[in-house]
Protein backbone atom coordinates (compact mmCIF):
# COMPACT_ATOMS: atom_id res chain seq x y z
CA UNK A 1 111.55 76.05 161.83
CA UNK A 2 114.08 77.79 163.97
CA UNK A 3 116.26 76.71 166.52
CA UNK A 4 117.17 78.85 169.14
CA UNK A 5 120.89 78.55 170.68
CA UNK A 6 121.26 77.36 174.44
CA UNK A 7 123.11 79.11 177.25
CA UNK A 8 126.53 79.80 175.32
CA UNK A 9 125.66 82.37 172.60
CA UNK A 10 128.25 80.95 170.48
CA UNK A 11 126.90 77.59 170.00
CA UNK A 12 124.67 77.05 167.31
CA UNK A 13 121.75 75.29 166.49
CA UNK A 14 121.10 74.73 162.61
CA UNK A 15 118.86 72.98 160.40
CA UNK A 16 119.10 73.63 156.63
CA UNK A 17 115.83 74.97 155.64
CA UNK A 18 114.81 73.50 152.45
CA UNK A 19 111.37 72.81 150.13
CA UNK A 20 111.16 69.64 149.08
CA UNK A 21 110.78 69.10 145.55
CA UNK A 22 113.24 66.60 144.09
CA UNK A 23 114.82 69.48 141.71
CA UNK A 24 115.06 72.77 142.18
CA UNK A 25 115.12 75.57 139.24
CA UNK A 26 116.74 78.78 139.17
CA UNK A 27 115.12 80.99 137.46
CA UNK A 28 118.43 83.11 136.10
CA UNK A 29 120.60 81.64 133.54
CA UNK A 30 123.41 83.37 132.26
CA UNK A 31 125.61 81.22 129.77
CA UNK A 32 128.53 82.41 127.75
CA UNK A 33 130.22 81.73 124.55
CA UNK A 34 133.90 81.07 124.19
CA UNK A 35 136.77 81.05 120.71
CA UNK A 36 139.70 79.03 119.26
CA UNK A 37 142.37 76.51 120.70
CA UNK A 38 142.96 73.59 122.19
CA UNK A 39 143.34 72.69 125.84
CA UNK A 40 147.52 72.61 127.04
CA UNK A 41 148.69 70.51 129.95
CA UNK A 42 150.31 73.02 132.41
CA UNK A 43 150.63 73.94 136.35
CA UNK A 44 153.21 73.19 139.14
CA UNK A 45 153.71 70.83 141.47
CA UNK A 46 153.24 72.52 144.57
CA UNK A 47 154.41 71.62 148.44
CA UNK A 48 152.43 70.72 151.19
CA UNK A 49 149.62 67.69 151.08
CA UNK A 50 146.71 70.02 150.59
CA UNK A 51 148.96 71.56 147.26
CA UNK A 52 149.17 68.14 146.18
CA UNK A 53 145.26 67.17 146.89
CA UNK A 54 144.13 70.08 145.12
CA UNK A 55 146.48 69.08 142.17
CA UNK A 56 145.08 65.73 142.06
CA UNK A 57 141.67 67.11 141.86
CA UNK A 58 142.89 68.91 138.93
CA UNK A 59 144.03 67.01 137.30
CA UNK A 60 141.00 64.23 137.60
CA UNK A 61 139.12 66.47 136.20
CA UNK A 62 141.03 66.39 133.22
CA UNK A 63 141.57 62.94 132.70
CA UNK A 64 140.05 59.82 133.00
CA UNK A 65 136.34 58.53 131.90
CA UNK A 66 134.26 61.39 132.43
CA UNK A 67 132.61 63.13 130.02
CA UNK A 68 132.46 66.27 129.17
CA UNK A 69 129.00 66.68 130.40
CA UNK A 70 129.64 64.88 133.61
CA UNK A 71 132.84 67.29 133.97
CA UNK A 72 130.82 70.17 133.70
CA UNK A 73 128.01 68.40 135.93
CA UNK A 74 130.88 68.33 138.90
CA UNK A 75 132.03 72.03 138.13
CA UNK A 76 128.03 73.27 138.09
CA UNK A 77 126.41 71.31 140.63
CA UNK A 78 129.20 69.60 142.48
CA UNK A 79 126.46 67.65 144.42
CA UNK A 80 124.06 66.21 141.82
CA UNK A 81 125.31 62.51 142.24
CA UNK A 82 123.99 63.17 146.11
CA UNK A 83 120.69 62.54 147.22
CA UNK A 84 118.67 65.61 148.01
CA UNK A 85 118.86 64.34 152.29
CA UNK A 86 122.70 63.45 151.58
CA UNK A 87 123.38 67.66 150.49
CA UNK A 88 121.41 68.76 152.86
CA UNK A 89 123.27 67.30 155.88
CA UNK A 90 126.88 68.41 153.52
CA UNK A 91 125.35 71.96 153.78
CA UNK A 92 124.60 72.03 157.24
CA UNK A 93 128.19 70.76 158.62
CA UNK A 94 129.43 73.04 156.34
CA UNK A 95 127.85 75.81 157.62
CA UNK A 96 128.96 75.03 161.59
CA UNK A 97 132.90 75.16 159.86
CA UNK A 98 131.37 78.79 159.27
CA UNK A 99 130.45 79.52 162.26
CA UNK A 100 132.73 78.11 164.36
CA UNK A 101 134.85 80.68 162.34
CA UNK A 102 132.75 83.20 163.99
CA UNK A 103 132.45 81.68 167.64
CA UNK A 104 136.48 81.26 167.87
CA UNK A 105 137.21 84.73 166.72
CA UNK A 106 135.01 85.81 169.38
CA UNK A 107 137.07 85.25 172.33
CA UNK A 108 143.58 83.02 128.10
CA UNK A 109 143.00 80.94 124.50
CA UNK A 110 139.19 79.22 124.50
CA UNK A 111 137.03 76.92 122.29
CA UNK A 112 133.89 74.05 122.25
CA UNK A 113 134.02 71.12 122.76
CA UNK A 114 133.19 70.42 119.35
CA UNK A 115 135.64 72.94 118.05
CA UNK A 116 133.48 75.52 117.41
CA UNK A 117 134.51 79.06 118.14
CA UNK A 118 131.42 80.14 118.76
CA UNK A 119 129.62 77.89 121.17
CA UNK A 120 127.43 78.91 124.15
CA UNK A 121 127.69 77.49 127.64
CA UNK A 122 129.79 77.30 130.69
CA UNK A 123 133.64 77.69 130.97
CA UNK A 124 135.66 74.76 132.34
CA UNK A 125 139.21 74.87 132.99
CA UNK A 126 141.63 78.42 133.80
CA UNK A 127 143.61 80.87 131.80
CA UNK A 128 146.65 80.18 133.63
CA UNK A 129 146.48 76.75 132.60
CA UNK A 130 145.55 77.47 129.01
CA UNK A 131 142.77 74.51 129.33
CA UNK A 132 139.51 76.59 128.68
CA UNK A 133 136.57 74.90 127.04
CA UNK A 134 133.17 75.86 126.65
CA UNK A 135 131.06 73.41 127.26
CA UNK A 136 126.60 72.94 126.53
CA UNK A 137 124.76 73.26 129.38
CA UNK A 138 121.71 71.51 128.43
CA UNK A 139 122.23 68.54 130.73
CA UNK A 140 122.29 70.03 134.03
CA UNK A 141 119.84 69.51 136.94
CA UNK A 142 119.44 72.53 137.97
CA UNK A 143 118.96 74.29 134.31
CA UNK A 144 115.21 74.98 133.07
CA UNK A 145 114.44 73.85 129.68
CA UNK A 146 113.57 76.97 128.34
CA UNK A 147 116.75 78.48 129.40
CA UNK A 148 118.70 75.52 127.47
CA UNK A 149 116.32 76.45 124.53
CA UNK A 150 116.72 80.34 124.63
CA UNK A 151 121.02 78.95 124.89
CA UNK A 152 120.73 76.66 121.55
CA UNK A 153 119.09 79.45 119.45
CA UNK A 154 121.38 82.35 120.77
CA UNK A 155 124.31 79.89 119.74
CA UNK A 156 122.67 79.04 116.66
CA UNK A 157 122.21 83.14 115.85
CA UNK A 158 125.64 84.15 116.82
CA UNK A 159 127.03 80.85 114.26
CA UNK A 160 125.30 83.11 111.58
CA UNK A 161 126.14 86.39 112.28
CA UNK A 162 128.98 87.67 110.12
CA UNK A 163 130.05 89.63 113.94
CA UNK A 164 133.02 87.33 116.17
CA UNK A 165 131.82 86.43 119.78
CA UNK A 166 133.65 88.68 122.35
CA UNK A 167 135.31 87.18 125.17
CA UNK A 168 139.05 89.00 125.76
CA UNK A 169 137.41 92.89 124.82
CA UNK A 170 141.58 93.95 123.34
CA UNK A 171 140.90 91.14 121.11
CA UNK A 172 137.81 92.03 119.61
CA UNK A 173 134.81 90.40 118.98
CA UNK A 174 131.20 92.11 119.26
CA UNK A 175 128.90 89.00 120.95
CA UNK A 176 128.89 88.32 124.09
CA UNK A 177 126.94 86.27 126.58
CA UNK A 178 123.11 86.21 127.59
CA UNK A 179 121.32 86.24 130.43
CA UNK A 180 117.49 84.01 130.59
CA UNK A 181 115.37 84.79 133.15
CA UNK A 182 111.80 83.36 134.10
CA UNK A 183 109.36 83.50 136.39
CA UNK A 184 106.90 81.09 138.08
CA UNK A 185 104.53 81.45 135.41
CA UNK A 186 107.21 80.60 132.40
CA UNK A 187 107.31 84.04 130.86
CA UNK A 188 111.21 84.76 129.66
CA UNK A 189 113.35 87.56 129.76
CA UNK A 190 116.17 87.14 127.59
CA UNK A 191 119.40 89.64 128.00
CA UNK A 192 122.19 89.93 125.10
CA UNK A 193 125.19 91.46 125.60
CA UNK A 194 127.30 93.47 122.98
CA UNK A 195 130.68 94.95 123.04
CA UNK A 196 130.78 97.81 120.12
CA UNK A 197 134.32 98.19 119.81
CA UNK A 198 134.42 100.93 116.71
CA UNK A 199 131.11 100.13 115.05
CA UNK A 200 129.28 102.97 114.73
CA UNK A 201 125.19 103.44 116.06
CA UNK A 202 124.16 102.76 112.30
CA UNK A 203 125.96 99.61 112.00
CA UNK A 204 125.35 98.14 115.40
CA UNK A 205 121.42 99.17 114.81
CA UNK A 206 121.73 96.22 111.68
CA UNK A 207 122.84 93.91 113.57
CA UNK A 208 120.07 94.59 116.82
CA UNK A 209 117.67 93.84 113.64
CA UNK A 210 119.24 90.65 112.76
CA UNK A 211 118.28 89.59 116.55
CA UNK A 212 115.21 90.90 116.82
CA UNK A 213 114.33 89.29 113.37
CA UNK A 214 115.71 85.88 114.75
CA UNK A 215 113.66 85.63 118.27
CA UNK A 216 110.37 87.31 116.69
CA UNK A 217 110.31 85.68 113.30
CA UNK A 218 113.19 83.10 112.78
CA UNK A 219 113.84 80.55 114.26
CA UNK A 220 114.79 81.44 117.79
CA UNK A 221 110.77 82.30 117.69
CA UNK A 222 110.32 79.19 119.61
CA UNK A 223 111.40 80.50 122.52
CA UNK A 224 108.62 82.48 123.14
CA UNK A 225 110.60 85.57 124.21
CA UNK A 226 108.33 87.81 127.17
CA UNK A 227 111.23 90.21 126.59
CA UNK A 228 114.20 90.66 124.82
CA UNK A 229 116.90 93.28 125.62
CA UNK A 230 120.28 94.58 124.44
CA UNK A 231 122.93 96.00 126.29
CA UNK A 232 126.09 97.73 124.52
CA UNK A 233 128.92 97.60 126.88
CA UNK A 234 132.70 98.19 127.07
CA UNK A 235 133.47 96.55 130.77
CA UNK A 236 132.48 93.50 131.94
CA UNK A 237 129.61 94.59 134.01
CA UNK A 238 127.55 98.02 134.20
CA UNK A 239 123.98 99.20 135.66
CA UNK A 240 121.27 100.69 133.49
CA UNK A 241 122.55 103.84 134.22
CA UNK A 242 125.78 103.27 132.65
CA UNK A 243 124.26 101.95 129.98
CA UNK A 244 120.98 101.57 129.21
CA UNK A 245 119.41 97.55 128.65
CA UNK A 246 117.51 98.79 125.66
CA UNK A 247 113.89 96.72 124.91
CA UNK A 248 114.49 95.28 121.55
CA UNK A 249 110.67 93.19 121.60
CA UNK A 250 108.03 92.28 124.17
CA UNK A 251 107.76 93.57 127.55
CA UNK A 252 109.57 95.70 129.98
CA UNK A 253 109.35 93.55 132.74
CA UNK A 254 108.49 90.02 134.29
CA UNK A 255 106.44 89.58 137.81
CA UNK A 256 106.79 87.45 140.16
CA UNK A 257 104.49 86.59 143.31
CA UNK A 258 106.10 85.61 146.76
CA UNK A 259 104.02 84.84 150.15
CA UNK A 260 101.26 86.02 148.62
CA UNK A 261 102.60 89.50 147.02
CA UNK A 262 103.58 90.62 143.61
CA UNK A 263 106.90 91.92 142.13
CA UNK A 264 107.57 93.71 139.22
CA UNK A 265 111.22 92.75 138.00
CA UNK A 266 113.33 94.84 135.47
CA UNK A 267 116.29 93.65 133.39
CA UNK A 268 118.68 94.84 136.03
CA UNK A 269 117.35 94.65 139.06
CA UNK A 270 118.23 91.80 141.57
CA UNK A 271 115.52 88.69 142.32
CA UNK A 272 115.88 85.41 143.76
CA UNK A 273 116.22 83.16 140.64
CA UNK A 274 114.77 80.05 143.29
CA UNK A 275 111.22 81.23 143.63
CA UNK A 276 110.18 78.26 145.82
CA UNK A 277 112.92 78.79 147.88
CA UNK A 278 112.62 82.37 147.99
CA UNK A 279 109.01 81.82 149.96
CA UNK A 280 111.16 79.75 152.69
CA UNK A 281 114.01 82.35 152.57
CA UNK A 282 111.58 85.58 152.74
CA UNK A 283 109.33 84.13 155.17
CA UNK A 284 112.35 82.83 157.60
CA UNK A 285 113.74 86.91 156.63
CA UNK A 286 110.34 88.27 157.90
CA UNK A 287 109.86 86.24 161.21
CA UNK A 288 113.27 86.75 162.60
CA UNK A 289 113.10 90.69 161.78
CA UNK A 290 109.37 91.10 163.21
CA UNK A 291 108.31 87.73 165.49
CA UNK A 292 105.22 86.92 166.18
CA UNK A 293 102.06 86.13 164.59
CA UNK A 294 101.35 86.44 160.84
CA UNK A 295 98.55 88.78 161.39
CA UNK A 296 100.14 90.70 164.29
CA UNK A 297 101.55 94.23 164.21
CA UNK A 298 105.15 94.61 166.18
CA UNK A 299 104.98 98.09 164.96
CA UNK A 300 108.08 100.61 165.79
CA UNK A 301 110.78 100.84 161.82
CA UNK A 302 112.61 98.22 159.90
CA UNK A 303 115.14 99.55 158.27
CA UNK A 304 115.94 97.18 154.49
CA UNK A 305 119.66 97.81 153.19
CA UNK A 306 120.32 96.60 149.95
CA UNK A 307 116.93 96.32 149.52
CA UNK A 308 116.82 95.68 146.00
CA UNK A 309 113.05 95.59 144.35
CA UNK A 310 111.87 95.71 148.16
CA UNK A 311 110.67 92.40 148.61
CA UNK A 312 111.79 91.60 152.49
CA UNK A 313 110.28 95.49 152.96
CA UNK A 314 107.13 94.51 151.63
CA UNK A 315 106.34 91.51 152.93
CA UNK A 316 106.99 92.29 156.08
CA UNK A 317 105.28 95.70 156.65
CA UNK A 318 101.62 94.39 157.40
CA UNK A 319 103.86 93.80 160.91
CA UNK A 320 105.46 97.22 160.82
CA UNK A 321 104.84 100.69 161.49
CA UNK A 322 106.95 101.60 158.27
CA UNK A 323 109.90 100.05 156.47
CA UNK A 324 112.95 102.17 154.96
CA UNK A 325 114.82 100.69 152.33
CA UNK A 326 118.22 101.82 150.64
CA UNK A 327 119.41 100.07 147.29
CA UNK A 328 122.26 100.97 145.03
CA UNK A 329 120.56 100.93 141.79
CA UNK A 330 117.79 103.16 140.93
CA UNK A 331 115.92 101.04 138.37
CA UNK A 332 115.55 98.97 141.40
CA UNK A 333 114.36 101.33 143.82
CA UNK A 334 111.59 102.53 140.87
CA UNK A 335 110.68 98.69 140.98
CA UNK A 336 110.02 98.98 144.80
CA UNK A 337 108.21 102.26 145.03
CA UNK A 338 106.34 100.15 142.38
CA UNK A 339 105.80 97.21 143.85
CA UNK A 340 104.80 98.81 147.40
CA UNK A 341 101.80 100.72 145.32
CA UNK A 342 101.16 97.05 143.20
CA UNK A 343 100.64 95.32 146.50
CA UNK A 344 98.70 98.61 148.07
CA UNK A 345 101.41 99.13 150.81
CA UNK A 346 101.52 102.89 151.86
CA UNK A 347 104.20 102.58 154.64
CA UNK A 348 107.24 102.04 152.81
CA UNK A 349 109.98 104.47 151.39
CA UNK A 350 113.27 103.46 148.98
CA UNK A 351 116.23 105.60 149.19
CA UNK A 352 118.45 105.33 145.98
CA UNK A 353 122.09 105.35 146.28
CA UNK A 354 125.63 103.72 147.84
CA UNK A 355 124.52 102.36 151.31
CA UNK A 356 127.62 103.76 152.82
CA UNK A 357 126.84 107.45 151.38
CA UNK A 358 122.76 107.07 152.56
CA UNK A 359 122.70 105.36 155.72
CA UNK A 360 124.98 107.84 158.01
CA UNK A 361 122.66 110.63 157.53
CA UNK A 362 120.12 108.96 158.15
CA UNK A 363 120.97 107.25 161.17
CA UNK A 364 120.52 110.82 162.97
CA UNK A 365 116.37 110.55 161.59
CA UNK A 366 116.30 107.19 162.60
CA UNK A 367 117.57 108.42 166.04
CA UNK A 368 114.67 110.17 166.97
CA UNK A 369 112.10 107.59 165.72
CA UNK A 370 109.18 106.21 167.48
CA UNK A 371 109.43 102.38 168.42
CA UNK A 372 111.74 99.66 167.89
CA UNK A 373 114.07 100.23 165.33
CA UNK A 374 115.11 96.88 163.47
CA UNK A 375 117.92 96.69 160.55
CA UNK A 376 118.13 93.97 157.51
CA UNK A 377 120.92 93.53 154.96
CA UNK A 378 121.53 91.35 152.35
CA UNK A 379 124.38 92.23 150.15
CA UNK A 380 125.98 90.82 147.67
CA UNK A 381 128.93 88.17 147.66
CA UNK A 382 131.43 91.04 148.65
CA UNK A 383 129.68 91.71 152.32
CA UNK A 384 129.02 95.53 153.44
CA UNK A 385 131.00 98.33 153.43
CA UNK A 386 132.79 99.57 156.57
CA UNK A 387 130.97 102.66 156.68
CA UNK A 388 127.79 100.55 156.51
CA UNK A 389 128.59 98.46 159.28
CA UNK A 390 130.07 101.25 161.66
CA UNK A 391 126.87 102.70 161.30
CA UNK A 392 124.36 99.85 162.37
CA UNK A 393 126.78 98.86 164.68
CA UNK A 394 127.12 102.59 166.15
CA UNK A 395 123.29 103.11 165.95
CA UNK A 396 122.12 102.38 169.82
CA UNK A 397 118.41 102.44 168.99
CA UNK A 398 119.57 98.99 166.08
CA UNK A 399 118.57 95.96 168.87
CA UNK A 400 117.67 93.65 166.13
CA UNK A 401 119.78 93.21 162.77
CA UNK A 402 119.31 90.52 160.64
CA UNK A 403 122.05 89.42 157.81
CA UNK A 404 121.66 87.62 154.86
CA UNK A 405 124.57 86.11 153.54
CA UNK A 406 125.37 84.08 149.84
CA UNK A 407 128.77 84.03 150.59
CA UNK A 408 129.16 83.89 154.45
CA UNK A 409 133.06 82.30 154.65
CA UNK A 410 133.71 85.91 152.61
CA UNK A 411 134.08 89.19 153.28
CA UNK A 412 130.60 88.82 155.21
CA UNK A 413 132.90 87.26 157.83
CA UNK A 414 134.57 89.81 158.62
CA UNK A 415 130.91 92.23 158.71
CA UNK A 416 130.13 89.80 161.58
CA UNK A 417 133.25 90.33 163.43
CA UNK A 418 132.85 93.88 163.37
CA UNK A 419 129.57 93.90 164.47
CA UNK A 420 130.19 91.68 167.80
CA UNK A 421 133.66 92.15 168.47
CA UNK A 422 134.31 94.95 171.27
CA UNK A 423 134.71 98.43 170.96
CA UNK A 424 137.15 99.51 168.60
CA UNK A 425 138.10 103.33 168.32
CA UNK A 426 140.83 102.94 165.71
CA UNK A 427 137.97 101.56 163.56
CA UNK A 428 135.24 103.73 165.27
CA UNK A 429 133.17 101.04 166.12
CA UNK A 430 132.05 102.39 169.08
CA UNK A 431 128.63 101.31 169.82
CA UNK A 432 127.45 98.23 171.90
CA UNK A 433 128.67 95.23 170.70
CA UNK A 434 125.89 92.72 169.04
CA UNK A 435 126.24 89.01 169.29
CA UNK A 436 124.85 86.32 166.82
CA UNK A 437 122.14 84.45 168.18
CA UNK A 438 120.92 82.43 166.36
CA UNK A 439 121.81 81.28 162.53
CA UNK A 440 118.94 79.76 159.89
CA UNK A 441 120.52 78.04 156.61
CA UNK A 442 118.58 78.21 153.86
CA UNK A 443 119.15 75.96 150.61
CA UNK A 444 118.73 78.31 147.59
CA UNK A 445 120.70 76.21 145.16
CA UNK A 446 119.98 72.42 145.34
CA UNK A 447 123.05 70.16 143.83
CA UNK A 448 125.49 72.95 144.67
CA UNK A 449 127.89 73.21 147.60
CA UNK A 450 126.37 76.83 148.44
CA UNK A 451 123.98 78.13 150.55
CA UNK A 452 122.44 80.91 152.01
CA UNK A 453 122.64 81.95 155.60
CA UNK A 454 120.50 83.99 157.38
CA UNK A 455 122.07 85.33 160.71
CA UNK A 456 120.11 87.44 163.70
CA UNK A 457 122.38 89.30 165.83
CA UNK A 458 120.70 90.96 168.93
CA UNK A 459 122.21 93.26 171.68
């Protein structure tokens, strides 16, 4: 359903789009493992009422009758004690605080719970406070049961390696989190992550065995693993390319099917983890980019950034004349040009590389193209780059661009003032200004305060 503004483009009409099961699974898990200590009282009394609010928060969450479980209920899904109507109507006057943002601007030491050092779950707490715990995640709405099953063995494999979980990497430590990811149909990809320090290739090669051994053989068979990867790292976060997510057992990859088409999904590359939700969130993506009927062809170029495995691309070129696409990470963009020939779409092409390198050269192609000319992003929490948006914004023959935002109170805030505000030549935004018209929130992540919010700007 979409609601289109009235006269004033600034005010906005918004209705939460949601499916309506009574709990919704994400289908990406990552849980960590945490060492030592005990929690230490600590922090400041700061000025000002909200200082103090925020301070009594704090320090309810540390005191009182709750349970550990129910504390790390609160800090997971803030909202599960709400009923499903009660967070949807939260979400939706949260997202008009957003956007009247956008209308106004217009004119340190860890252990368990149960004292284990290593224990595998979610972090409550901070490490300026020196009150980290790790707490079991196996009680939370929104966590699969196979994901809490793939977490149990992975803590009970780790409890019997002779290796130290890694959490600090100048502390040591070789184990550290893993990431469980399924798909409609159950199958599970399972992720490990490993920090080498000095070991050599020999030694780390034993202890690859010891986990394949465990999820094949031992015990952590009953998971079922699909696939099971390994990734040795030194930083916090790489891309295959950096280092390679080697297949230890099973499968390279899991597939999913959305409105009707089929994805291939590596280790790396991004997916919704909300599949249901992903069919409302795709299908509200496809009908503001290229309205009109399902069967109809718009024709004229949509052009995908951030496109990741190419899903918005694909399911909406039966409407197109041809779709572009331009992702950062080239396992990714191998998924797309794979899942374009899976679903026997011809009129699609995926550019690797930084958005903000590809796009300016190509804007001069795109000049000269025949028909409309319609832009999509959706990138992650930390919004586009400037290049990026000085180029859509720049690009006259762009009438339609459509924004998908996790995090729109973010950095994506200020990608929306730079695409409407006026011209700018100190920040060589110099082409016709867009303004938002109408704004579609979409609830990805039942039980949590976020959201997702799809914007179409139009000039």
């Amino acid at each position: 359903m979409f609601f289109r503004a009235p006269e004033s483009l600034m005010q906005f009409l918004l209705s939460v789009m949601a499916v309506r099961p009574n709990i919704f699974y994400p289908r990406r898990t990552c849980v960590l493992f945490s060492t030592s200590v005990s929690p230490a009282d600590g922090g400041r009394a700061g000025s000002g009422s909200q200082k103090r609010r925020k301070k009594r928060q704090k320090k309810a969450a540390w005191t009182g009758d709750l349970s550990w479980e129910e504390r790390l209920a609160d800090a997971v899904t803030p909202l599960w004690r709400l009923s499903y109507e009660e967070q949807l109507e939260l979400k939706q006057n949260n997202q008009r605080k957003i956007l009247s943002e956008l209308s106004g601007s217009l004119s340190a030491d860890l252990r368990g719970v149960d004292g284990n050092p290593k224990t595998v779950g979610f972090y409550l707490g901070t490490a300026s406070r020196g009150n980290i715990v790790c707490v079991n995640g196996d009680h939370l709405l929104n966590m699969p049961e196979k994901h809490t099953l793939v977490a149990r063995c992975y803590q009970d494999f780790i409890r019997q390696s002779s290796l130290e979980p890694c959490l600090l990497f100048h502390t040591g430590g070789h184990w550290r989190e893993v990431t469980v990811r399924t798909n409609a149909q159950g199958h599970t990809m399972a992720i490990v992550y490993f920090h080498p320090q000095m070991m050599t290739a020999e030694e780390v090669a034993v202890h690859k065995a010891e986990l394949v051994e465990y999820f094949s053989r031992g015990p952590g068979s009953v998971c079922q693993l699909d696939s099971l990867f390994f990734q040795e790292s030194t930083m916090t976060r790489c891309t295959h390319e950096e280092s390679p997510y080697q297949l230890l057992h099973g499968q390279p990859y899991l597939h999913e099917e959305v409105l009707g088409f089929k994805f291939r999904i590596s280790a790396d590359a991004f997916f919704q983890v909300n599949q249901a939700a992903a069919q409302v969130l795709y299908n509200t993506v496809r009908d503001l980019c290229v309205p009109g009927a399902a069967q109809s062809k718009t024709g004229g170029t949509l052009l995908d950034v951030c496109c990741g495995t190419g899903a918005i691309g694909i399911i909406s070129s039966p409407r197109v004349d041809r779709v572009i696409g331009v992702e950062i990470v080239e396992q990714a963009v191998r998924d797309a040009a794979h899942n374009a020939a899976l679903n026997d779409v011809e009129n699609c092409e995926f550019l690797p590389g930084k958005a903000e390198v590809v796009l300016p050269a190509l804007m001069s192609r795109l000049s000269s193209a025949p028909g409309a000319l319609t832009a999509v992003v959706n990138p992650s929490r930390a919004g586009l780059h400037p290049k990026v948006v000085r180029a859509l914004r720049n690009q006259a023959a762009i009438r339609r661009l459509v924004y998908v935002s996790c995090k729109p109170d973010g950095e994506a805030m200020r990608n929306f003032k730079e695409l409407c505000c006026a011209p700018d030549q100190e920040k060589k935004l110099t082409g016709e200004a867009f303004s938002p018209t109408l704004a579609v929130p979409v609830d990805m992540f039942p039980h949590t305060p976020h959201c997702e919010l799809v914007l179409l700007f139009e000039r």
